[in-house]
C-alpha atoms as a PDB file:
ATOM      1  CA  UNK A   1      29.322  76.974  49.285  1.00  0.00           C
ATOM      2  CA  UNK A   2      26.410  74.490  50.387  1.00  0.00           C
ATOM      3  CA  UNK A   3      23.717  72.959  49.318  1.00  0.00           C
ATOM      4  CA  UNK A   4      20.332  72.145  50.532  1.00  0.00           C
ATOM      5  CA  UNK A   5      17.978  69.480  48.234  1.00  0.00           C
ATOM      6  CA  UNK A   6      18.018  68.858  44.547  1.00  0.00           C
ATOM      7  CA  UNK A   7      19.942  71.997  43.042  1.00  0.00           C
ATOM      8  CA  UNK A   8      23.766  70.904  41.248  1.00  0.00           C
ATOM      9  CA  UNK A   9      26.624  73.441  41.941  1.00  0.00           C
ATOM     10  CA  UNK A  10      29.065  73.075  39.107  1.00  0.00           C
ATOM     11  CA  UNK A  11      31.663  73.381  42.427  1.00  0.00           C
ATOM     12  CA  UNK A  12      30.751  72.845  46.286  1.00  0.00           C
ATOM     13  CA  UNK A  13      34.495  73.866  47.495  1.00  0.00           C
ATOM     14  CA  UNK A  14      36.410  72.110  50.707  1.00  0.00           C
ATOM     15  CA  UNK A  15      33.811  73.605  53.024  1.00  0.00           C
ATOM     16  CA  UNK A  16      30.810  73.148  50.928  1.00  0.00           C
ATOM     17  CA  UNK A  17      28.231  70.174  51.994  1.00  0.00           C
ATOM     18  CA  UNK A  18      25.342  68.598  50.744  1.00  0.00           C
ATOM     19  CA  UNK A  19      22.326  68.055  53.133  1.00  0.00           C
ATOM     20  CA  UNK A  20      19.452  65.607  52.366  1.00  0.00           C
ATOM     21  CA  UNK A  21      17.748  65.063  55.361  1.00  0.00           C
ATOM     22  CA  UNK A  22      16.317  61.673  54.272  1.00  0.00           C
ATOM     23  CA  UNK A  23      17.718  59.409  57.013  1.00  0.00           C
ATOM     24  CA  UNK A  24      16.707  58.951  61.005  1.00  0.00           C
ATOM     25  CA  UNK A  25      19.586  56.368  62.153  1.00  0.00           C
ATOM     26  CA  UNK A  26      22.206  57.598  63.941  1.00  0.00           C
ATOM     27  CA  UNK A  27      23.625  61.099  62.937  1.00  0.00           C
ATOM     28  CA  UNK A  28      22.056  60.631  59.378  1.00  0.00           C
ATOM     29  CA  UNK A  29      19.875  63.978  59.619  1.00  0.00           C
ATOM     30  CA  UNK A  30      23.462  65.498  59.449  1.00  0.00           C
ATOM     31  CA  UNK A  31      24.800  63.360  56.843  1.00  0.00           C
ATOM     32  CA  UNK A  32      26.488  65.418  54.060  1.00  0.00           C
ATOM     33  CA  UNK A  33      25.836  63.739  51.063  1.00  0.00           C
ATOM     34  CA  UNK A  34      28.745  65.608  49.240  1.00  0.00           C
ATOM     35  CA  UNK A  35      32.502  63.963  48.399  1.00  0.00           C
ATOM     36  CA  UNK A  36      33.254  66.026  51.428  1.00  0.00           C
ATOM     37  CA  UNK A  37      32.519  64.306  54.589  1.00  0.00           C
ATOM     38  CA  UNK A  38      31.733  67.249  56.061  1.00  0.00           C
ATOM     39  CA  UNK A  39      28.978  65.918  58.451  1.00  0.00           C
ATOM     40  CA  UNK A  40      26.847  67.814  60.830  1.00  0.00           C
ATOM     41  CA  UNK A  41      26.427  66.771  64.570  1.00  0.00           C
ATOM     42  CA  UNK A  42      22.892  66.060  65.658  1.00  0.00           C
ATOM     43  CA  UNK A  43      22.048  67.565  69.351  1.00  0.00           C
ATOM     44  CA  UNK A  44      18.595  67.569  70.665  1.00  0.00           C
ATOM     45  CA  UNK A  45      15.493  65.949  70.193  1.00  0.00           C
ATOM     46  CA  UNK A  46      14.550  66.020  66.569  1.00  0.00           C
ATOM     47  CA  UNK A  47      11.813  65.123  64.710  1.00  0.00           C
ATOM     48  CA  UNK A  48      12.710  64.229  61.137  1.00  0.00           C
ATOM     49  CA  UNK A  49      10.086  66.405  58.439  1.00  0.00           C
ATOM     50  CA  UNK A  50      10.245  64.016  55.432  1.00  0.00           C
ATOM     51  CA  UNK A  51       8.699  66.617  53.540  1.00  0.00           C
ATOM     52  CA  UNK A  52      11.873  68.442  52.403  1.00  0.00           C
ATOM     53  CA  UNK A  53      13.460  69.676  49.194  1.00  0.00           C
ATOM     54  CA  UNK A  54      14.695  66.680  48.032  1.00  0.00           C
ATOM     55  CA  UNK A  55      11.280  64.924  48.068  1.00  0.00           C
ATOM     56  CA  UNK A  56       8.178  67.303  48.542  1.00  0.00           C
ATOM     57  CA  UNK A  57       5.115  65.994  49.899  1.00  0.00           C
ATOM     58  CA  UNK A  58       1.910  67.150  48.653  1.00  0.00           C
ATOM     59  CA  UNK A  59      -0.241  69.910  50.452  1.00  0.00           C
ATOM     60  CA  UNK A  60      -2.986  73.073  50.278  1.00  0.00           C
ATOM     61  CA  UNK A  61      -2.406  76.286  49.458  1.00  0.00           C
ATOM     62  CA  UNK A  62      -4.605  79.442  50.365  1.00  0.00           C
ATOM     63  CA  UNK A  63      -4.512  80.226  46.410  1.00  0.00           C
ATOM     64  CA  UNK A  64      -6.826  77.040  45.633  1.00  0.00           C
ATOM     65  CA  UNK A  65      -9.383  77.849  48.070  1.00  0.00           C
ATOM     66  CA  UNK A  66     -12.814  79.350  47.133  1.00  0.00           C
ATOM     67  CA  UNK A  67     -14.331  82.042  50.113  1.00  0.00           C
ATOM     68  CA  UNK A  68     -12.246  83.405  52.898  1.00  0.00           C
ATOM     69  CA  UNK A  69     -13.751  80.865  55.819  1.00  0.00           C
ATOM     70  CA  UNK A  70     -10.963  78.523  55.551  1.00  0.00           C
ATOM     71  CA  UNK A  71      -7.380  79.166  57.561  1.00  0.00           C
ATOM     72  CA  UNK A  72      -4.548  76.551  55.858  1.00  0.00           C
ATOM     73  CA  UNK A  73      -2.244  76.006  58.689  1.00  0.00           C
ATOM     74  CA  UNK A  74       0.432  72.794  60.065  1.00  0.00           C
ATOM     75  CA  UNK A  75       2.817  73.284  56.828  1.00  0.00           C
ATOM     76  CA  UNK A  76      -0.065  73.422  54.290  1.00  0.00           C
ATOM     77  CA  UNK A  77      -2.365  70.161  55.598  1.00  0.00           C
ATOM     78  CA  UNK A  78      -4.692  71.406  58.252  1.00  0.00           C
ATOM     79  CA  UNK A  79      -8.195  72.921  57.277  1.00  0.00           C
ATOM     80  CA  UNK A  80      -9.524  75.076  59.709  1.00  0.00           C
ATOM     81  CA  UNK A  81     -12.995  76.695  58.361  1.00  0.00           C
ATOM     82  CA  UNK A  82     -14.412  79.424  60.714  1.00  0.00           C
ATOM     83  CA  UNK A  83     -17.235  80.391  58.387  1.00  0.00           C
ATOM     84  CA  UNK A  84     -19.559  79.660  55.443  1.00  0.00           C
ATOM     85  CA  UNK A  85     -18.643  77.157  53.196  1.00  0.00           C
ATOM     86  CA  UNK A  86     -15.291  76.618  51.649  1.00  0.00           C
ATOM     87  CA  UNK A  87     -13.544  74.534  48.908  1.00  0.00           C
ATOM     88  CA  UNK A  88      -9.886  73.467  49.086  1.00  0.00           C
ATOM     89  CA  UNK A  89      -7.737  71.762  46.609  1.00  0.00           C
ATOM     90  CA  UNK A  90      -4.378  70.553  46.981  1.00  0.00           C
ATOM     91  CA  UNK A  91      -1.234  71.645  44.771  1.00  0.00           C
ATOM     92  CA  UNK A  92      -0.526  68.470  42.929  1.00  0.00           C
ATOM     93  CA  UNK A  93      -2.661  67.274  40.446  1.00  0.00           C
ATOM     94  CA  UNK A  94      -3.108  63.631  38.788  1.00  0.00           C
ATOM     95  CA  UNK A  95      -3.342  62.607  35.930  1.00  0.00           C
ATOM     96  CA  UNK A  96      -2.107  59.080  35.748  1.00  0.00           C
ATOM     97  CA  UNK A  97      -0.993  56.338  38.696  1.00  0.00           C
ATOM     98  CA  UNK A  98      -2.175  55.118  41.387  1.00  0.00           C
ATOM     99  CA  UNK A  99      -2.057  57.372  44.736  1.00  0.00           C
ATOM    100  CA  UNK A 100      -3.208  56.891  48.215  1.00  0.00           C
ATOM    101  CA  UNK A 101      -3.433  59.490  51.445  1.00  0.00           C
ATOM    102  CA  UNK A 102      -4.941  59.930  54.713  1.00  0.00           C
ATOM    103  CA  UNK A 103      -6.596  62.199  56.888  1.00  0.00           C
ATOM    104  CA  UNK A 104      -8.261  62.578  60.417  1.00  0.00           C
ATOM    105  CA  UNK A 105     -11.711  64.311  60.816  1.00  0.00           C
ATOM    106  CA  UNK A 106     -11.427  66.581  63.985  1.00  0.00           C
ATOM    107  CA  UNK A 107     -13.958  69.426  64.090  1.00  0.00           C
ATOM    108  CA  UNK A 108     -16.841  68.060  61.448  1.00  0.00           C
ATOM    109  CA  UNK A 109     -20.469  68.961  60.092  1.00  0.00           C
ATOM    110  CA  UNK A 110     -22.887  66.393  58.528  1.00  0.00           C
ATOM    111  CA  UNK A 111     -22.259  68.398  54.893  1.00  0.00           C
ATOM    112  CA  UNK A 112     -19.045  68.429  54.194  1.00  0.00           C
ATOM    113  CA  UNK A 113     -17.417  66.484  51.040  1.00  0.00           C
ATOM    114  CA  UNK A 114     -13.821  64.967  51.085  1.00  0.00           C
ATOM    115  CA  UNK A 115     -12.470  63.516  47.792  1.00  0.00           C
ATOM    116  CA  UNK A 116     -11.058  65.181  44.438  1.00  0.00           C
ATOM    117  CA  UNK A 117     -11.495  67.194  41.787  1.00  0.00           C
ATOM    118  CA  UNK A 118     -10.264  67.605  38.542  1.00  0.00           C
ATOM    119  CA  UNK A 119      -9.556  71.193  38.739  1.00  0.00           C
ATOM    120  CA  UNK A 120      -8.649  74.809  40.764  1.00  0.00           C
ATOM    121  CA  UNK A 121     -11.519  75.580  42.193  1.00  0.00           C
ATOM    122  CA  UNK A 122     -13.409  78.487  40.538  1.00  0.00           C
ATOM    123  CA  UNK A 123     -15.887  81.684  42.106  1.00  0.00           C
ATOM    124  CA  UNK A 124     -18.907  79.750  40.803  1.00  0.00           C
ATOM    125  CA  UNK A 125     -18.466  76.141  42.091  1.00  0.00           C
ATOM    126  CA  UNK A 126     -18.229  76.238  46.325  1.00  0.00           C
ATOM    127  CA  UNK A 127     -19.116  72.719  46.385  1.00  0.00           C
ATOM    128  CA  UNK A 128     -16.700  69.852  45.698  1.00  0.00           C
ATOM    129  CA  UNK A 129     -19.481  67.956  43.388  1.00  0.00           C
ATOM    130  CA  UNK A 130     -20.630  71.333  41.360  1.00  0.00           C
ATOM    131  CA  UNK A 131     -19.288  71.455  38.113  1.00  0.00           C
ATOM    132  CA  UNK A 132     -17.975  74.669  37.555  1.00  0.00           C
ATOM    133  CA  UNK A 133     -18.293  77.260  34.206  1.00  0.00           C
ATOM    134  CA  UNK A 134     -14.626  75.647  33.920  1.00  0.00           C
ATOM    135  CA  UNK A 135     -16.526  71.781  33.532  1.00  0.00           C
ATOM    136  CA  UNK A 136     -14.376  70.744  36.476  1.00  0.00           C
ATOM    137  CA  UNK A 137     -16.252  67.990  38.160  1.00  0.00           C
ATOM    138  CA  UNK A 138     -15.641  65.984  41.332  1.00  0.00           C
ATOM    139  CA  UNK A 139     -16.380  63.234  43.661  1.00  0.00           C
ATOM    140  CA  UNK A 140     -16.774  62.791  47.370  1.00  0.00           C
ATOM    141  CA  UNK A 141     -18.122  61.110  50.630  1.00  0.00           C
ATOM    142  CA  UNK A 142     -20.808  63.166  52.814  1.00  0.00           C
ATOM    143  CA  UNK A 143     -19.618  63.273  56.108  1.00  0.00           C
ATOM    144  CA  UNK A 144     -23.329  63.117  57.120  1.00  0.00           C
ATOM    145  CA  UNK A 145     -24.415  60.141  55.249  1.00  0.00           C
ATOM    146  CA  UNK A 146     -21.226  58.192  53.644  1.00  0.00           C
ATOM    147  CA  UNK A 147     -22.688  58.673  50.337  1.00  0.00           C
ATOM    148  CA  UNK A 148     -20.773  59.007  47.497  1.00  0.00           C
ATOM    149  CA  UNK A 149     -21.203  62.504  45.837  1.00  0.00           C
ATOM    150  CA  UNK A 150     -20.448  62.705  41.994  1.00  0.00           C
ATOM    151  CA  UNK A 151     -20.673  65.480  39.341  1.00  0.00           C
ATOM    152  CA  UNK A 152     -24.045  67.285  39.513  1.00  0.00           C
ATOM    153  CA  UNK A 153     -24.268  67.263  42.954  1.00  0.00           C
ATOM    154  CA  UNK A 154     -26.035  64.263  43.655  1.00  0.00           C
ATOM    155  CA  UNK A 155     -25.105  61.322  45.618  1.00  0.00           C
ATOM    156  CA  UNK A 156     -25.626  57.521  45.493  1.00  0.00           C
ATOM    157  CA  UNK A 157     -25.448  55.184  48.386  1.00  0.00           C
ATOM    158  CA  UNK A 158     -21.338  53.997  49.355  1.00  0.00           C
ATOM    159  CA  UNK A 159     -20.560  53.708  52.858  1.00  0.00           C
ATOM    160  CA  UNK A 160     -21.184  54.744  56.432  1.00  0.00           C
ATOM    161  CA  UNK A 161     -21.653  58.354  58.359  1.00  0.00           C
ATOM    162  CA  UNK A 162     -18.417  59.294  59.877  1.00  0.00           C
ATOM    163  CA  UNK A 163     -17.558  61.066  62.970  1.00  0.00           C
ATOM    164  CA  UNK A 164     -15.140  63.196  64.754  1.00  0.00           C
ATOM    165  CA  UNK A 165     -11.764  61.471  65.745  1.00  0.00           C
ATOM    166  CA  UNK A 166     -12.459  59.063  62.515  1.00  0.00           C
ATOM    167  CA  UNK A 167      -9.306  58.387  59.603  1.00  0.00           C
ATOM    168  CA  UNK A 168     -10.062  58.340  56.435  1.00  0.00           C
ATOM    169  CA  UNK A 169      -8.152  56.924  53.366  1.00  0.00           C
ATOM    170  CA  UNK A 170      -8.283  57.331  50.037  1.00  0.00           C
ATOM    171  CA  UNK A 171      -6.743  55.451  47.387  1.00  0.00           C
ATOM    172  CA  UNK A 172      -6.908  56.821  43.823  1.00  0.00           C
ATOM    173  CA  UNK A 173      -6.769  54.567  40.705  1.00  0.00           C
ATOM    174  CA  UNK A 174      -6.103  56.683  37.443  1.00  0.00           C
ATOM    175  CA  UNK A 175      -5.061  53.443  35.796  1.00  0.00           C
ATOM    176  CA  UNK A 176      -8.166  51.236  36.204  1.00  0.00           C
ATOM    177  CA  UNK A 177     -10.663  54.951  36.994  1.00  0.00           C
ATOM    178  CA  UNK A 178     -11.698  53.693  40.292  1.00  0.00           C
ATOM    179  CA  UNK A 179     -11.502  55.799  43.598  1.00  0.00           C
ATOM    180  CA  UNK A 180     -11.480  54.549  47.020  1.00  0.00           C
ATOM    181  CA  UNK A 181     -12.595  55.751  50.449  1.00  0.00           C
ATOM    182  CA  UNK A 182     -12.289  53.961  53.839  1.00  0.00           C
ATOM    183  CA  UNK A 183     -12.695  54.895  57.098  1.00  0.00           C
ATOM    184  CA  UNK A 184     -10.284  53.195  60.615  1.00  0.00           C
ATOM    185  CA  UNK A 185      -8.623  51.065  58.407  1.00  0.00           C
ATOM    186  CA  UNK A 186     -11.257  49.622  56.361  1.00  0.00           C
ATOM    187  CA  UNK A 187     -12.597  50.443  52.585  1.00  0.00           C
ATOM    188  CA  UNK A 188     -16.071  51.434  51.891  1.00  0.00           C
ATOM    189  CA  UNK A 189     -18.217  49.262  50.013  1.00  0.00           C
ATOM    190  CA  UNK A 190     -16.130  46.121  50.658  1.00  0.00           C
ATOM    191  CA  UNK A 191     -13.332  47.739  48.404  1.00  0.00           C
ATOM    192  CA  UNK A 192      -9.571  46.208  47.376  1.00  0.00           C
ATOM    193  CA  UNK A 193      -7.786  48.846  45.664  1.00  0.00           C
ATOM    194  CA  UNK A 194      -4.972  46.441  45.428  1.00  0.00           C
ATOM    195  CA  UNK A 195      -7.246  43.896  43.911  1.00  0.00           C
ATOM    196  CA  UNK A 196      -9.090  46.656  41.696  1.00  0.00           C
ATOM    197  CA  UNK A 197     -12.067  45.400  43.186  1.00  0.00           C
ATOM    198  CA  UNK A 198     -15.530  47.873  44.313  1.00  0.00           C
ATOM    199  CA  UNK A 199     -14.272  51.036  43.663  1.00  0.00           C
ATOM    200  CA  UNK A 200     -15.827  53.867  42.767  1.00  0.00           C
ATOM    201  CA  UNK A 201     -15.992  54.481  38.810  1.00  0.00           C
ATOM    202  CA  UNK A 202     -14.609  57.860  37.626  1.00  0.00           C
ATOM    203  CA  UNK A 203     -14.388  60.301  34.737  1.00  0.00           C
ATOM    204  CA  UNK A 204     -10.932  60.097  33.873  1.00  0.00           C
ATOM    205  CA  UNK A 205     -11.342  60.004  29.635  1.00  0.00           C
ATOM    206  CA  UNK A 206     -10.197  63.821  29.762  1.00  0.00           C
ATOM    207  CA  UNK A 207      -7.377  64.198  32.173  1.00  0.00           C
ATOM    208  CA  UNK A 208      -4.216  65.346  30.995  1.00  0.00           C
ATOM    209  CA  UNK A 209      -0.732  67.269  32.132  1.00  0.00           C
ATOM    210  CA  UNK A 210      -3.263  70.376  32.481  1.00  0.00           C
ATOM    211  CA  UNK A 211      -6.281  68.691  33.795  1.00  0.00           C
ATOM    212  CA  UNK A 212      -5.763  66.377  37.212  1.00  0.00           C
ATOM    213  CA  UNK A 213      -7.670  65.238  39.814  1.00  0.00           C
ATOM    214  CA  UNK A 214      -6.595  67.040  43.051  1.00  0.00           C
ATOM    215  CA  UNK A 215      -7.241  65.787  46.787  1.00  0.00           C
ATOM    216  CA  UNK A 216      -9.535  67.969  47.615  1.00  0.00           C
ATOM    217  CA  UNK A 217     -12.447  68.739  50.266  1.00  0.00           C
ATOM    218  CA  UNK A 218     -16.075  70.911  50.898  1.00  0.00           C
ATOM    219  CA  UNK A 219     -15.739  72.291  54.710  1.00  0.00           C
ATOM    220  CA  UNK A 220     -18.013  74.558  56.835  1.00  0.00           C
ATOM    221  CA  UNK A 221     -17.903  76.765  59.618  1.00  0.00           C
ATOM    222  CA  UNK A 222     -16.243  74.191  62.578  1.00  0.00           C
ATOM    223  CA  UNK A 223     -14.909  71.566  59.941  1.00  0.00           C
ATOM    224  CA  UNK A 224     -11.093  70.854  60.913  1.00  0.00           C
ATOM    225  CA  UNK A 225      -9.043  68.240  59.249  1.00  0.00           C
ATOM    226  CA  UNK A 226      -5.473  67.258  59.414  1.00  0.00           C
ATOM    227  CA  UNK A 227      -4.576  65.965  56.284  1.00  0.00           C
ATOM    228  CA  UNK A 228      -1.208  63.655  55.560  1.00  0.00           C
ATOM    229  CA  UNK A 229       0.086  63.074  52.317  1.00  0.00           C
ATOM    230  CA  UNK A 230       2.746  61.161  53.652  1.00  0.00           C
ATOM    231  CA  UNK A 231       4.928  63.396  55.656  1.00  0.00           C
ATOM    232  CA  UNK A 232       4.342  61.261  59.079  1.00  0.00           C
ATOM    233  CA  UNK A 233       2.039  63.920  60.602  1.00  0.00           C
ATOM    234  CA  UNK A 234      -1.474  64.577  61.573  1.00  0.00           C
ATOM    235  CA  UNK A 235      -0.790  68.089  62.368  1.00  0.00           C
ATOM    236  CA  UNK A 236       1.808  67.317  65.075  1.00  0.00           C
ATOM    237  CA  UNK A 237       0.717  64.145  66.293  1.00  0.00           C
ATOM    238  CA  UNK A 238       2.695  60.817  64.353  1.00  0.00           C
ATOM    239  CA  UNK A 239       0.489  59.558  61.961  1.00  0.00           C
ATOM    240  CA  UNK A 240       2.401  55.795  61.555  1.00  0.00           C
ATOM    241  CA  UNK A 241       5.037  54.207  59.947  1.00  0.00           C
ATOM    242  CA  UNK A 242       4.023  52.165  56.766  1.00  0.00           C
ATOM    243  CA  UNK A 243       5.350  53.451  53.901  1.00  0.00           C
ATOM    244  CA  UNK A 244       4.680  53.099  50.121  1.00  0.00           C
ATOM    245  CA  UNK A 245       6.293  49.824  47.999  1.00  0.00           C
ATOM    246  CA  UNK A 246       8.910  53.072  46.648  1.00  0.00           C
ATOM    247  CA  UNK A 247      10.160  53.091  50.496  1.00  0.00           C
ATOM    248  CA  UNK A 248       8.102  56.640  50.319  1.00  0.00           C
ATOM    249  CA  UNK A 249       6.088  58.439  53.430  1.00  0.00           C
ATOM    250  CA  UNK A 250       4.706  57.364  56.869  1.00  0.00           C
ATOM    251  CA  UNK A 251       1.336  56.550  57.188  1.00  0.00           C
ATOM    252  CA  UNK A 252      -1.272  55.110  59.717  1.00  0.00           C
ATOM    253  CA  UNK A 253      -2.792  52.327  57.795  1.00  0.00           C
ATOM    254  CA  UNK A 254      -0.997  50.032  54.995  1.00  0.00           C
ATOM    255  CA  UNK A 255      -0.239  51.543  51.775  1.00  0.00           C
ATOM    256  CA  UNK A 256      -2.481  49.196  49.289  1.00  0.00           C
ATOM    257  CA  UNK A 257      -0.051  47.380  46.845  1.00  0.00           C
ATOM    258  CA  UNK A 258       0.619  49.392  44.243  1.00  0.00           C
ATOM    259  CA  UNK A 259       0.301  52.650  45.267  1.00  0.00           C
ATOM    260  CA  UNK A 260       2.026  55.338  46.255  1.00  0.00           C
ATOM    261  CA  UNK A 261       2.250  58.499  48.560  1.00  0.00           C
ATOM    262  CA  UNK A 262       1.855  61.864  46.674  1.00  0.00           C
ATOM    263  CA  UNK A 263       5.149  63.288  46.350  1.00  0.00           C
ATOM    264  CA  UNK A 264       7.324  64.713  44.045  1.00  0.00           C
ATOM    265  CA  UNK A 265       9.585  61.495  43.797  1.00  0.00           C
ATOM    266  CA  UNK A 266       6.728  59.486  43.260  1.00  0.00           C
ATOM    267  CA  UNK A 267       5.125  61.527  40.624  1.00  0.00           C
ATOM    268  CA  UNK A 268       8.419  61.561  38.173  1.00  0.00           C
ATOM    269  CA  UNK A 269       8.511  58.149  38.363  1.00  0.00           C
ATOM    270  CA  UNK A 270       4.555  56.756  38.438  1.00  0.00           C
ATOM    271  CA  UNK A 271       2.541  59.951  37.604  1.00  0.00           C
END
């Protein structure tokens, strides 16, 4: 009998083992958390994937994207769009909290939105900031301009134009209704999410268990982005080490004070 996670066997036996992979020191990738002591050796170079089944990080799924131009690849956060225009959302939705994440522009147009949205996309909404027959809305910086686009479609001045090789962060305040986007380490229009200071006002009145705002972005033919939630990865390359104030994910820029990589840990206890 074994065990790999979260699931609870009434009985793991003498040979059964319990496998968390949620420590790098020593031999702790092979640490069986069981009463068993029956540890695993380590041998070879490993990376550590903190995105595992005891804590899932948060990522994109071919299911929430509108039009085929968009491959999801590198464990569900790389956006590769080959053609037309495509709209991705990510898995977990928000509805409450406070929730930051990263991502590295590599492969861009000057049209393309990345922010969230408070729904799936639907056939009739391509673009982040449509509103769809659903009344999902959404909110995003143009790549080309740094604008801020909002529901509608239209856009009002925020930041700066950004470029290939740029990081972007975004920190989401459901508490307050504020979102945040920076770019290299530094917020957009002079903003402090940990200060709830100059962020972006939302529409958060209606969200709900069933209606969230999901990371999401608008990408064209030659976009490519390497998203991380907090796994430690920009596709393969390390993204950092700072993690949340919950001890939670790896990331390239500090975590603002009060709040937290999007994972499932995080969610049952702050979402």
């Amino acid at each position: 009998t074994w065990k790999v996670g979260t699931g609870t066997y009434s009985s793991m036996g003498n040979n059964g083992f319990h496998l968390k992979f949620e420590t790098t020191t020593g031999n702790g990738l092979g640490t069986d958390s069981s009463s068993n002591n029956n540890h695993f050796t380590v041998a070879g170079s490993l990376n550590q994937q903190l995105d595992n089944p005891s804590n899932a990080f948060n990522k994109f799924i071919p299911e929430a994207t509108i039009h085929s131009g968009t491959t999801i690849a590198g464990l569900g956060k790389k956006l590769l769009t080959s053609s037309t225009v495509a709209k991705d959302v990510s898995i977990y939705g928000l509805y409450a909290g406070k929730w930051y994440w990263e991502h590295q522009v590599y492969g861009l147009s000057t049209t393309a939105l990345f922010g969230i949205s408070s729904g799936q996309p639907t056939g009739n909404a391509s673009y982040l900031t449509e509103t769809d027959s659903n009344g999902n809305i959404g909110y995003g910086l143009v790549s080309g301009s740094g604008n801020m686009g909002y529901p509608s479609g239209a856009s009002t001045s925020y930041g700066s134009a950004i470029s290939e090789g740029n990081y972007l962060m975004y920190a989401l305040d459901l508490t307050n209704n504020k979102f945040y986007i920076g770019v290299n380490g530094s917020w957009f229009a002079s903003g402090n999410p940990a200060g709830n200071s100059n962020g972006y006002t939302i529409v958060a009145a209606a969200l709900t268990k069933s209606r969230c705002y999901y990371p999401a972005a608008s990408t064209f033919a030659g976009d490519n982005q390497y998203y991380n939630f907090g796994d430690g990865y920009f596709d393969t390359a390390v993204a950092g080490t700072n993690a949340d104030g919950a001890g939670y994910g790896k990331f390239k820029y500090s975590v603002p004070s009060g709040f937290y990589s999007i994972c499932t840990k995080n969610i049952l206890t702050y979402g």
